[in-house]
Protein backbone atom coordinates (compact mmCIF):
# COMPACT_ATOMS: atom_id res chain seq x y z
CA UNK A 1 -134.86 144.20 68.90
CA UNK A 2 -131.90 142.27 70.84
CA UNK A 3 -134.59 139.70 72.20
CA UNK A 4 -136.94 139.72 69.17
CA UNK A 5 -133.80 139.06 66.92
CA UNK A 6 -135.17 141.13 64.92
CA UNK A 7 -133.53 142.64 60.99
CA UNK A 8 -133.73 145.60 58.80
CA UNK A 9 -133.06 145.91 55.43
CA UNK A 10 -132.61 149.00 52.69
CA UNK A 11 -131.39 151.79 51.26
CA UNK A 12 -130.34 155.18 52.85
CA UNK A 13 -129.40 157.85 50.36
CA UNK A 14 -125.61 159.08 51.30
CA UNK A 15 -127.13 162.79 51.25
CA UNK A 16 -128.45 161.47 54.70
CA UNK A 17 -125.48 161.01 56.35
CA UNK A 18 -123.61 164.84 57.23
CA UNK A 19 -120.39 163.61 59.05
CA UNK A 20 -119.59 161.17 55.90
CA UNK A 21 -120.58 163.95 53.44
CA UNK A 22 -117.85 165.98 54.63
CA UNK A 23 -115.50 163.20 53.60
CA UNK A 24 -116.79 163.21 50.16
CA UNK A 25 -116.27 164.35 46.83
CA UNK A 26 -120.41 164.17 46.42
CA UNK A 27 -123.32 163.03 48.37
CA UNK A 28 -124.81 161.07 45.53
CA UNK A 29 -125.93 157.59 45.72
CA UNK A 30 -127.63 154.95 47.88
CA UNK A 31 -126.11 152.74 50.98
CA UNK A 32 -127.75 149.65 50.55
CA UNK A 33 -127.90 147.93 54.28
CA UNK A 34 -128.94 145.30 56.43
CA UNK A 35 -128.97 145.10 60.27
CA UNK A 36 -129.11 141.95 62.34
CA UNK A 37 -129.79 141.70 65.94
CA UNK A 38 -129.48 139.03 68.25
CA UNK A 39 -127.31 137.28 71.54
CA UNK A 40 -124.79 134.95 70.87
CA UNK A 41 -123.73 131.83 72.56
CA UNK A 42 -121.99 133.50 75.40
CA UNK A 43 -125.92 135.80 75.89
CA UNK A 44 -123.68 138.79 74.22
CA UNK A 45 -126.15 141.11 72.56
CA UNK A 46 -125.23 142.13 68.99
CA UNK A 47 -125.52 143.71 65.59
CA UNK A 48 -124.60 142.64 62.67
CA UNK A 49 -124.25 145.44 60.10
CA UNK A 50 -123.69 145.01 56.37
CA UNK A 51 -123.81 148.09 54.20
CA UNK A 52 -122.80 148.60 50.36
CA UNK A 53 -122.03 151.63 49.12
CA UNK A 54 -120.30 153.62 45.82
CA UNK A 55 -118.16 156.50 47.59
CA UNK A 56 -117.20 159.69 45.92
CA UNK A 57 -114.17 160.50 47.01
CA UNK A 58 -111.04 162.62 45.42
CA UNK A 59 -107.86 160.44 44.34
CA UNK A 60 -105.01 161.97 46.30
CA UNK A 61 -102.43 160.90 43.22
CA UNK A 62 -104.80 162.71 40.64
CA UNK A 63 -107.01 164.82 42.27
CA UNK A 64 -109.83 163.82 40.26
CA UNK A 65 -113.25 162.51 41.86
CA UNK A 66 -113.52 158.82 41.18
CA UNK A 67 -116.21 156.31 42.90
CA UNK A 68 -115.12 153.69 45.23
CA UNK A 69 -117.45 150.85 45.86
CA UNK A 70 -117.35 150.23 49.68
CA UNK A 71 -118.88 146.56 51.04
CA UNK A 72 -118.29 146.50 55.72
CA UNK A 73 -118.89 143.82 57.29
CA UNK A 74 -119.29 143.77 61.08
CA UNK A 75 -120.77 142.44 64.04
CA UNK A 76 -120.75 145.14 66.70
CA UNK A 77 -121.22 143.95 70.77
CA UNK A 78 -124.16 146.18 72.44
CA UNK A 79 -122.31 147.19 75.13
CA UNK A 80 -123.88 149.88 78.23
CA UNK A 81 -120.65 150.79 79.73
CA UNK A 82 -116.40 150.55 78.92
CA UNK A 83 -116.10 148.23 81.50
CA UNK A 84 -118.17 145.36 79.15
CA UNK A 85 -116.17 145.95 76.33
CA UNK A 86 -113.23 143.13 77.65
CA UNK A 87 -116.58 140.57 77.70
CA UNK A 88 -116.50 140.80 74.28
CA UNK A 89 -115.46 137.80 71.92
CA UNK A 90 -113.12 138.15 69.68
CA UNK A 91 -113.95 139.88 66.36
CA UNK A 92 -116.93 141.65 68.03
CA UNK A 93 -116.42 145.84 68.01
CA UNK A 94 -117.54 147.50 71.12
CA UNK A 95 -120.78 149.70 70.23
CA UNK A 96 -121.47 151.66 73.31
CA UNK A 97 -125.60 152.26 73.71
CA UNK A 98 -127.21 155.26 75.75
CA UNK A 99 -128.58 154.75 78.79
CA UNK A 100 -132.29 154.28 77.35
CA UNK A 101 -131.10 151.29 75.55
CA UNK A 102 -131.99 152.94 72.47
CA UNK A 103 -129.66 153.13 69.18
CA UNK A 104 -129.88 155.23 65.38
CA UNK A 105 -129.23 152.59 62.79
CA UNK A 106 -128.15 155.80 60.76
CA UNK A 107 -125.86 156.61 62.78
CA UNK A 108 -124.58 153.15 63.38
CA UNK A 109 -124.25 152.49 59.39
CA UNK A 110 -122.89 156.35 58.97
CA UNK A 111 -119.84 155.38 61.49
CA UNK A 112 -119.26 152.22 59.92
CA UNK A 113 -118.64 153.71 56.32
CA UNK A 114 -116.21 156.21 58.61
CA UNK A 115 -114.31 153.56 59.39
CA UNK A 116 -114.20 151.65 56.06
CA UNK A 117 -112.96 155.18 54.43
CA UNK A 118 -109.18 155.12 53.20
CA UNK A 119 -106.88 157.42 54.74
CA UNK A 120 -105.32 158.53 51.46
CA UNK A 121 -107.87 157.44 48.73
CA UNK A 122 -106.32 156.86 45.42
CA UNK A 123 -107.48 155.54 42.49
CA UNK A 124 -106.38 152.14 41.57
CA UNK A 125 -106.90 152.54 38.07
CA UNK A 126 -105.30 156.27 37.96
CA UNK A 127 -101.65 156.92 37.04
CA UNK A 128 -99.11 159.73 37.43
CA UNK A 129 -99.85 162.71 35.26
CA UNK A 130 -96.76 162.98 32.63
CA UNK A 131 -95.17 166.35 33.90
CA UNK A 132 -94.64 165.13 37.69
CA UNK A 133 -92.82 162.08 36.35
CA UNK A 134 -88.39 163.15 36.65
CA UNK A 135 -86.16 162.96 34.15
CA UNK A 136 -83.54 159.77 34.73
CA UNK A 137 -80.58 161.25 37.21
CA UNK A 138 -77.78 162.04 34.97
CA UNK A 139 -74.48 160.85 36.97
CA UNK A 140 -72.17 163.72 38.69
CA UNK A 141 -68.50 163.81 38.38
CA UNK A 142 -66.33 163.26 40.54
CA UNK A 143 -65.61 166.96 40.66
CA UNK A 144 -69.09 168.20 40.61
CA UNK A 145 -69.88 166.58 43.63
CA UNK A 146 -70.21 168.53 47.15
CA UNK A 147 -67.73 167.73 50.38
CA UNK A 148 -68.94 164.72 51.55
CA UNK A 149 -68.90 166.24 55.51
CA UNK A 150 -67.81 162.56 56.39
CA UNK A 151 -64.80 162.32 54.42
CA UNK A 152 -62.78 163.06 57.37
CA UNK A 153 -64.03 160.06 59.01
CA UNK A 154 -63.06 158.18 56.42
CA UNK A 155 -59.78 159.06 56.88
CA UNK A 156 -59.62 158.71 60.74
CA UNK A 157 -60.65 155.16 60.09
CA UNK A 158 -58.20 154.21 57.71
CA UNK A 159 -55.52 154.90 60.28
C-alpha cells in the first residue's frame, strides 16, 4: 500500500470498535475516515489518518451523556522496530507494524480516537447544577476563629 501510495476512504460504525466502546456513553454513530499511504522525502513510509467522529461520552460536571464531535489528524511513521522510531521527522507518531508487514486500519483509526478522547470530558455548553453551587462565606469574628497553630511564631519573630 506504502509503494502503491495507495488511500481508503469511509465510514466505520463506532459499534465496531470494543476498546473505544468501553469509553463511551453509547456506541451509536459513524467514524467517517480516510487513510493515506505513502514515503516521504526522507523514503519514511507513512499513514496519514483522518477520522471524524460524534462521541458519546458522559460530562464529568453534569453527568449527563452529551455528543462530542471529534476531527484527528495524523500522519503516523510505519515503523518495524523501537529502534526506527528516532528516524522519524518531526510531527510523525511512531506506528509500530508486525513482523508480516501487515496493519488493521480499524485498529489504527480505533487507537487514534483513544488518543483524541478527553481525560475528563465535560460539556462546554453544561453548567453547575444550582444545589452544588455555596452560599457566599459569611466573615468569622475575631473570636470565632480557631488558634492559628502559628501564632507563636509570630511572636518569636517580632522579638
Amino acid at each position: 500500500m506504502v509503494s502503491a501510495r495507495r488511500s481508503f476512504q469511509g465510514s466505520l460504525p463506532i459499534a465496531a470498535m470494543p476498546r473505544l466502546c468501553e469509553a463511551l456513553a453509547d456506541d451509536a454513530g459513524l467514524a467517517q475516515y480516510q487513510l493515506d499511504f505513502g514515503r516521504d522525502e526522507f523514503g519514511t513510509a507513512y499513514v496519514d489518518v483522518r477520522v471524524q467522529a460524534p462521541l458519546s461520552l458522559v460530562c464529568q460536571r453534569t453527568l449527563d451523556p452529551f455528543i462530542m464531535p471529534v476531527t484527528v489528524e495524523s500522519r503516523l511513521g510505519l515503523i518495524r522496530s523501537e529502534r526506527e522510531e528516532a528516524s522519524l521527522p518531526a510531527g510523525c507518531e511512531p506506528l509500530l507494524i508486525a513482523e508480516d508487514d501487515k496493519l488493521n486500519p480499524i485498529d489504527v483509526i480505533e487507537d487514534e480516537l483513544l488518543l483524541a478522547l478527553p481525560l475528563v470530558p465535560v460539556n462546554p455548553d453544561s453548567a453547575l447544577p444550582e444545589d452544588v453551587t455555596r452560599p457566599p462565606a459569611e466573615p468569622i469574628s475575631a473570636e470565632e476563629r480557631p488558634d492559628n497553630p502559628f501564632a507563636v511564631l509570630r511572636e518569636l519573630k517580632k522579638k
